[in-house]
Protein backbone atom coordinates (compact mmCIF):
# COMPACT_ATOMS: atom_id res chain seq x y z
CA UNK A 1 18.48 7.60 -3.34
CA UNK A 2 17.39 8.74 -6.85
CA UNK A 3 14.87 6.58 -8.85
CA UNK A 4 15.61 8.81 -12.41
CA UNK A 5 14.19 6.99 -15.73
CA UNK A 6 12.88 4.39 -12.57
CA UNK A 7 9.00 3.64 -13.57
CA UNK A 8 6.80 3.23 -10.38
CA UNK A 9 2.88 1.88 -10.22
CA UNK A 10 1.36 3.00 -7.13
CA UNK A 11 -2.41 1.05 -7.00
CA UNK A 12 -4.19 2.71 -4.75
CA UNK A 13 -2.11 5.96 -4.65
CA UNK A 14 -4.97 8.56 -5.48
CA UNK A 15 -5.10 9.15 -1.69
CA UNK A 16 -3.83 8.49 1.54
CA UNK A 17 -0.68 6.25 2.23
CA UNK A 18 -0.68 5.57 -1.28
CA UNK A 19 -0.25 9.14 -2.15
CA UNK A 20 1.89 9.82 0.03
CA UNK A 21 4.07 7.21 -1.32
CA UNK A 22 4.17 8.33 -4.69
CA UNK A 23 4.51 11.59 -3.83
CA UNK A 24 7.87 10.51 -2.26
CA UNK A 25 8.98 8.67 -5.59
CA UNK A 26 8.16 11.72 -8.23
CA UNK A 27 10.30 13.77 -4.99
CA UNK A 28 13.31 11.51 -6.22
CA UNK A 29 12.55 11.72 -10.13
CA UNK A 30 10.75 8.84 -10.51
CA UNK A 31 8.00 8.18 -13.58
CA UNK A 32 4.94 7.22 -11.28
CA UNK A 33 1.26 6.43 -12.47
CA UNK A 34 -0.88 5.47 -9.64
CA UNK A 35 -4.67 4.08 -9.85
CA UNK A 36 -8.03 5.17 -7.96
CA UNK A 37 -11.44 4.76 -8.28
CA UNK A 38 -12.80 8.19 -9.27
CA UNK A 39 -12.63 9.00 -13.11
CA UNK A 40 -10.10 12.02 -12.96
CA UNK A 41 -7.71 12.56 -10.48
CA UNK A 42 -9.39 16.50 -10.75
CA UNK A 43 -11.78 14.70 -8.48
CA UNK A 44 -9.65 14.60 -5.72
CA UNK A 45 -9.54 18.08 -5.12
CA UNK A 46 -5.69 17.64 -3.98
CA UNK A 47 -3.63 20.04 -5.77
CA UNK A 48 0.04 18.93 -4.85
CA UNK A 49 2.87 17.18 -6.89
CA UNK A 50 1.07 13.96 -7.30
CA UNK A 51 -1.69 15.81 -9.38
CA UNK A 52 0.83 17.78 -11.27
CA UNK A 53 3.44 15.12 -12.84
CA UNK A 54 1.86 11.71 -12.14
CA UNK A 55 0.03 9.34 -14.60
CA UNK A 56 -3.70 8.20 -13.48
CA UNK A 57 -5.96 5.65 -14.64
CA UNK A 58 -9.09 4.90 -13.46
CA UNK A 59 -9.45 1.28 -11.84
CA UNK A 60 -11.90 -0.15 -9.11
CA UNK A 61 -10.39 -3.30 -8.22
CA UNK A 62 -14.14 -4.73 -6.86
CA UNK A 63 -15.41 -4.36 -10.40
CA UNK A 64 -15.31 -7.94 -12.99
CA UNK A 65 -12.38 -7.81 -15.69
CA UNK A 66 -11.51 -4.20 -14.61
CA UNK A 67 -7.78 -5.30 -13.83
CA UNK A 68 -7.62 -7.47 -16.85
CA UNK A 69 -8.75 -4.76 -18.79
CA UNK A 70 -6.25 -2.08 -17.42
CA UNK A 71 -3.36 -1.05 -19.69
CA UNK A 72 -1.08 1.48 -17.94
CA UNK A 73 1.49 3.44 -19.61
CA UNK A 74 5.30 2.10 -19.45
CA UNK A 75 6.17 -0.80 -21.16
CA UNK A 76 8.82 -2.14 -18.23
CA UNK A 77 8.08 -1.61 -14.52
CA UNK A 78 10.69 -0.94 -11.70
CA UNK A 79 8.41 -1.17 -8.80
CA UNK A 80 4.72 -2.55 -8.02
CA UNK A 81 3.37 -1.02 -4.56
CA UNK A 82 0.14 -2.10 -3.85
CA UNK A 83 -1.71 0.15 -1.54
CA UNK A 84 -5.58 -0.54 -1.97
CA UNK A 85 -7.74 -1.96 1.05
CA UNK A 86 -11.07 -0.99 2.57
CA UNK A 87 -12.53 -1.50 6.13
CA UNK A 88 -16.05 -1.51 7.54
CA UNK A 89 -16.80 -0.77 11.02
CA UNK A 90 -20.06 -1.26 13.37
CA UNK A 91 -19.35 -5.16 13.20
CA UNK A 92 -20.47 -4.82 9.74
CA UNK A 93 -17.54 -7.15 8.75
CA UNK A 94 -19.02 -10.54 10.35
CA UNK A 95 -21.53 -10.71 7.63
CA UNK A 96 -19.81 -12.79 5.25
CA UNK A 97 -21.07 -10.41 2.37
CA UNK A 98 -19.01 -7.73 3.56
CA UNK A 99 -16.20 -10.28 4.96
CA UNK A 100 -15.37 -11.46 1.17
CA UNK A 101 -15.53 -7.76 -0.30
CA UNK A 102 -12.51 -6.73 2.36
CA UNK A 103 -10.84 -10.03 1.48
CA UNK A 104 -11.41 -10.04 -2.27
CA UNK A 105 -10.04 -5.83 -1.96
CA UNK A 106 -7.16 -6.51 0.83
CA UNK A 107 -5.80 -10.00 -0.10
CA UNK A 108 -7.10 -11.10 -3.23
CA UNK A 109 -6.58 -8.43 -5.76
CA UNK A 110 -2.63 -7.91 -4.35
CA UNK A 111 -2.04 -11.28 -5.62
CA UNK A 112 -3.63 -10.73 -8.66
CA UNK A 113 -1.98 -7.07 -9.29
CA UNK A 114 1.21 -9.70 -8.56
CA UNK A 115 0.41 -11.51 -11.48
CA UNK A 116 -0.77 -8.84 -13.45
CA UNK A 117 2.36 -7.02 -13.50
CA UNK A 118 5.44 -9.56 -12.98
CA UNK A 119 5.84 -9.94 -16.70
CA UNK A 120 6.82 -6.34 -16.94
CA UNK A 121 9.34 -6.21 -13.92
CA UNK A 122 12.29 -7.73 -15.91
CA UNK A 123 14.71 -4.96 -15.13
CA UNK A 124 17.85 -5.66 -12.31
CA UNK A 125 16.60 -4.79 -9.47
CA UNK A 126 13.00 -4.76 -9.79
CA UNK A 127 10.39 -4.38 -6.10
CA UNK A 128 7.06 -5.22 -5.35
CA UNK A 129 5.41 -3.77 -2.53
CA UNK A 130 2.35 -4.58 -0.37
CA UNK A 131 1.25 -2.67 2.24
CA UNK A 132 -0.03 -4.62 5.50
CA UNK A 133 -0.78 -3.09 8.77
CA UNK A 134 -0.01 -3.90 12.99
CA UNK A 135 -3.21 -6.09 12.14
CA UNK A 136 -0.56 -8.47 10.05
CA UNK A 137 0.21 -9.31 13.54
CA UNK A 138 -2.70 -9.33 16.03
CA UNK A 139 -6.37 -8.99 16.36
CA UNK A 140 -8.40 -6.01 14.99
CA UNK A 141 -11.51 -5.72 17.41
CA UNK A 142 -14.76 -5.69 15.70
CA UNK A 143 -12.53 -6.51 11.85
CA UNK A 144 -11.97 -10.18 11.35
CA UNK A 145 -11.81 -9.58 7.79
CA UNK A 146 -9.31 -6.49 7.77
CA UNK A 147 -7.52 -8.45 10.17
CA UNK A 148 -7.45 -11.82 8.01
CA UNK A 149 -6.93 -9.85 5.05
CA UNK A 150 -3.47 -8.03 6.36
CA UNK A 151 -2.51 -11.25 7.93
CA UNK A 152 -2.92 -12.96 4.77
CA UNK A 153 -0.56 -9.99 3.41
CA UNK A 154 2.00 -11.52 5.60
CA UNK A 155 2.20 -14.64 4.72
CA UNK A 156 2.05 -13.80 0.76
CA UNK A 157 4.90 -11.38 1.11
CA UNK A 158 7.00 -14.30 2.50
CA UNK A 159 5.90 -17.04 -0.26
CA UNK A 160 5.90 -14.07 -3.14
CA UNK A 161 9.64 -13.45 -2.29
CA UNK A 162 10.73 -16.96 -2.10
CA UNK A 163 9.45 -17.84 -5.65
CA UNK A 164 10.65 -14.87 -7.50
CA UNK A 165 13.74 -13.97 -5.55
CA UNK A 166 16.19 -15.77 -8.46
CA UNK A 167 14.02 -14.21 -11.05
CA UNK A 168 15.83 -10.63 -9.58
CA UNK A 169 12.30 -9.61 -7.87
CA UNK A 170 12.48 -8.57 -3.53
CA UNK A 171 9.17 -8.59 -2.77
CA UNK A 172 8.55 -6.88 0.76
CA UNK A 173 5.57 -5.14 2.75
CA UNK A 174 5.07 -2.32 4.96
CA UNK A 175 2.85 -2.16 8.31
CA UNK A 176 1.52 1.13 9.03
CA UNK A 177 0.73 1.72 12.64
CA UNK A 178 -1.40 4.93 12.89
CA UNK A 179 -1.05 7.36 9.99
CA UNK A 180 -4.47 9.65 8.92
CA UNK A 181 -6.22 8.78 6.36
CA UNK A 182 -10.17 8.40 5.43
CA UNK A 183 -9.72 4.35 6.25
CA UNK A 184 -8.67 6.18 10.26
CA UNK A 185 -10.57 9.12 10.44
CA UNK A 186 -13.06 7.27 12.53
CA UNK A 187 -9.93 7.65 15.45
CA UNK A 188 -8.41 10.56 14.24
CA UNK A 189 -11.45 12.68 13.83
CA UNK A 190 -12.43 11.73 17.70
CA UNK A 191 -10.47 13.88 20.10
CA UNK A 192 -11.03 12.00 22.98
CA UNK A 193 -9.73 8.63 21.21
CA UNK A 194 -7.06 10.32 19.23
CA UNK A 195 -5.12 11.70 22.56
CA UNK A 196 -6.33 8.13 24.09
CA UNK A 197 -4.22 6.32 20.86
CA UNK A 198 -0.95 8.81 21.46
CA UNK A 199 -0.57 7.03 24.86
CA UNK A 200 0.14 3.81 23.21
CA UNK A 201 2.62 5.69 20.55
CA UNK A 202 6.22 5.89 22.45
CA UNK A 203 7.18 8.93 19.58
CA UNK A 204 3.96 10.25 20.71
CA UNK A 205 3.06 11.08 17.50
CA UNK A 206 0.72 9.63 14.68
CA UNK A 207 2.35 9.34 11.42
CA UNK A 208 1.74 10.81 8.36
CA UNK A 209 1.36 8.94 4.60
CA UNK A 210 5.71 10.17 3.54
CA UNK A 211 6.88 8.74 6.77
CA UNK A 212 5.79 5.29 4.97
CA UNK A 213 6.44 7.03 0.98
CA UNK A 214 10.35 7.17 2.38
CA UNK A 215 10.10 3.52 3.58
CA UNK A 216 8.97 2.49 0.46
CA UNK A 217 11.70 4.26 -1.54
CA UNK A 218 14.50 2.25 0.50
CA UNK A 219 13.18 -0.33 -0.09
CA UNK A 220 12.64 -0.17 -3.74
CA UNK A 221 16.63 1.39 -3.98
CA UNK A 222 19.99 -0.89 -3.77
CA UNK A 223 20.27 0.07 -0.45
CA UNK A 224 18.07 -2.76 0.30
CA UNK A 225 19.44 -5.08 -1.93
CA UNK A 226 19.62 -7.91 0.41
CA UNK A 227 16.29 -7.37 1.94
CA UNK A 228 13.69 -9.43 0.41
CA UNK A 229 10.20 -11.44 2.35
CA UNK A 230 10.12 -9.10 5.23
CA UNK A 231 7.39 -6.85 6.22
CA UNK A 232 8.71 -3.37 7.92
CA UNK A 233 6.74 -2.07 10.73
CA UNK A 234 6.16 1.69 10.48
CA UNK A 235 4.46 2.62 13.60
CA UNK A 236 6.18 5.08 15.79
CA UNK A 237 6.92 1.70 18.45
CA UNK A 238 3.06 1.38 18.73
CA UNK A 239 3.86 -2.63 18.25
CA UNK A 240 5.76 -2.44 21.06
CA UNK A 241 3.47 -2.70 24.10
């Protein structure tokens, strides 16, 4: 796989899975700009590859206009992967307040990124991305509305990829099972319930943001050229149990 002269947006790849998966796509020679919420990417005191050779813009998807508003860089786009979601814990997510920002974050602005971007995705070939979780699939204790929202994800990747498939556009999703980021640290950071979580995890392992960056580059490539509406778990066989 090689994604040369290939022109990636990454929203939500300033940190965790998302950064991981653009560092895998500037590791094949892609052109990758990815979107966070601080002004400078300086000001994520990350100095890797991902700092070095990819484009940034500023872009909190929570703020009025602020997608309608964003302009990014290439004037053609080989793959959308849309990374951005929040989660509140403490309960805090049956207060319908904090229920519609996690949906309007999660659900809402992938469609809308969707929308945003489609016009510029005429090339052969051409991927969009969203990135669900295991909670596309079963409860989240204590998260109706992360749970809803990556549900939802689901469900959208399915009708997404039906309506654009003859317009040359696979439209597919990734579920994450455990990988550490600052949305998991409230596991990860916990030694008692990390080495609880690695006895649901038959590789025993947690995994880490490139395991899903390398997902996310077959799928964008012709390998996957007949895969289109499906929704990849990633998980180390956590779903299996």
């Amino acid at each position: 796989m090689e994604f040369s002269e290939k022109r990636i947006l990454v929203v939500g790849g300033s940190s965790g899975i998302g950064r991981g998966i653009a560092k895998c796509f500037l590791d094949l020679d892609a052109e990758v700009c990815i979107t966070g919420t601080k002004k400078d990417i300086k000001d994520y005191d990350l100095e890797d590859v991902v700092s070095l050779k990819s484009k940034y813009l500023q872009l909190n998807l929570l703020e009025p206009q602020a997608l309608d508003n964003l302009v990014i860089p290439f004037d053609s786009l080989d793959v959308l992967i849309c990374s951005q979601g929040i989660v509140h814990y403490k309960r805090k997510e049956f207060e319908m307040e904090v229920f519609r920002e996690v949906l309007d974050l999660n659900l809402t602005s992938m469609m809308a990124c969707c929308q945003k971007f489609k016009p510029l995705m005429t090339n052969a070939g051409s991927n969009i991305m969203l990135l669900g979780s295991g909670a596309s699939y079963n409860a989240t204790r204590g998260n109706p509305a992360y749970s809803a929202s990556k549900g939802g994800i689901l469900t959208l990747v399915k009708t997404l990829a039906e309506a654009w498939a003859r317009e040359g556009i696979r439209v597919n999703g990734i579920a994450p099972g455990f990988v550490a980021t600052k949305l998991t640290e409230v596991t990860f950071k916990d030694k008692n319930r990390y080495q609880s979580s690695l006895k649901s995890i038959p590789l025993a392992r947690w995994g880490e943001a490139e395991d899903i960056g390398h997902t996310a580059c077959f799928l964008a490539s012709s390998k996957a050229s007949y895969i289109t509406g499906q929704m990849i778990t990633v998980d180390g066989g956590l779903g299996l149990s």
